[in-house]
Protein backbone atom coordinates (compact mmCIF):
# COMPACT_ATOMS: atom_id res chain seq x y z
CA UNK A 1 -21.98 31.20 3.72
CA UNK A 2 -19.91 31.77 6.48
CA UNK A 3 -16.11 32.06 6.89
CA UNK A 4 -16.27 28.82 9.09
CA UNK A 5 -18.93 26.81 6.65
CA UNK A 6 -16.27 27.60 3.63
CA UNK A 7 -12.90 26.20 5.94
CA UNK A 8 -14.85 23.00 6.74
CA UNK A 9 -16.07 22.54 2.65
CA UNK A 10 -11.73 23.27 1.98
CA UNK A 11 -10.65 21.10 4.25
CA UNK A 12 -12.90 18.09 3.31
CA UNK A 13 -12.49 18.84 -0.16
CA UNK A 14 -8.95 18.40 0.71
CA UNK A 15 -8.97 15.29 2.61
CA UNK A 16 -11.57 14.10 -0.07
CA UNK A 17 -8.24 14.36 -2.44
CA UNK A 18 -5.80 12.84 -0.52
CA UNK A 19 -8.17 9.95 0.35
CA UNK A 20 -8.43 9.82 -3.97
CA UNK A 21 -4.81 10.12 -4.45
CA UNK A 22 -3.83 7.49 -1.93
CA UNK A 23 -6.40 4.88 -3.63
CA UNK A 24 -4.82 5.59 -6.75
CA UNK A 25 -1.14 4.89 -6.48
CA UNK A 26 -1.88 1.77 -4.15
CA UNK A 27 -4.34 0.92 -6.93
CA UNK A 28 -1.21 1.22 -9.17
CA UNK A 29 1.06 -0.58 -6.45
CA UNK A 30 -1.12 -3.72 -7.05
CA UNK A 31 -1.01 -4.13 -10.82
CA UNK A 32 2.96 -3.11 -11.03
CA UNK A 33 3.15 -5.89 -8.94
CA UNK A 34 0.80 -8.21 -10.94
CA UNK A 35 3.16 -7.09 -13.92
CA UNK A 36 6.31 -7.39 -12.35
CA UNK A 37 5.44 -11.20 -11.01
CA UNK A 38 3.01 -12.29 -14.19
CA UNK A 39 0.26 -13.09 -11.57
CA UNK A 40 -3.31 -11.86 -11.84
CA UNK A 41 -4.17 -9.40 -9.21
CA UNK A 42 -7.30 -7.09 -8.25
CA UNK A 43 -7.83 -4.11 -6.00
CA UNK A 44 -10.08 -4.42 -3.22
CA UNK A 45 -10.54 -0.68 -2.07
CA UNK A 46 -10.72 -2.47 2.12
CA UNK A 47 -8.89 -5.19 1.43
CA UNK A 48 -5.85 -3.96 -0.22
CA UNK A 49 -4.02 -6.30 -3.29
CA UNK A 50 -5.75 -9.88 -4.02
CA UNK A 51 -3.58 -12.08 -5.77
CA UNK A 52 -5.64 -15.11 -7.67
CA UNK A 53 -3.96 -18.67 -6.65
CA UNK A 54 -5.77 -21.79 -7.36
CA UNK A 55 -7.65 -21.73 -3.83
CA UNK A 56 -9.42 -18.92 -4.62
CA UNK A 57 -8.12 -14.52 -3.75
CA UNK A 58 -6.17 -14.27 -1.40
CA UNK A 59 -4.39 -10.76 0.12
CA UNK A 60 -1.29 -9.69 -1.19
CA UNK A 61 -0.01 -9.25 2.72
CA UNK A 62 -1.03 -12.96 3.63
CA UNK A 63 0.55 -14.76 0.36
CA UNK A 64 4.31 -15.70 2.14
CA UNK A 65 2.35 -16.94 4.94
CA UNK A 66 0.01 -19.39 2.79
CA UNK A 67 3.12 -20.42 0.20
């Protein structure tokens, strides 16, 4: 392998981690909030934070406008 070859497998190994890291503590960010308010929630990894209401999931983001 070449010096280049091994930069480019460090560097996506690295972004490869942030990208993991991220997911995780927004993961978290939804269910603290799903603690904090007693509401069921789930993580949609493109969606963000669903929060169940009786019309169904809907987005964390959109809830103030649908209340």
């Amino acid at each position: 392998m070449t010096r280049s070859q091994i930069s480019a497998i460090v560097v996506g190994l690295g972004i490869g981690a942030v990208v993991a890291f991220n997911a995780a503590v927004n993961y978290g960010s939804c269910y603290w909030y799903g603690y904090q308010t007693d509401r069921t929630v789930r993580y949609a990894m493109g969606v963000g934070c669903m929060v169940k209401k009786e019309s169904g999931w809907t987005p964390k983001a959109e809830l103030r406008t649908e209340q």
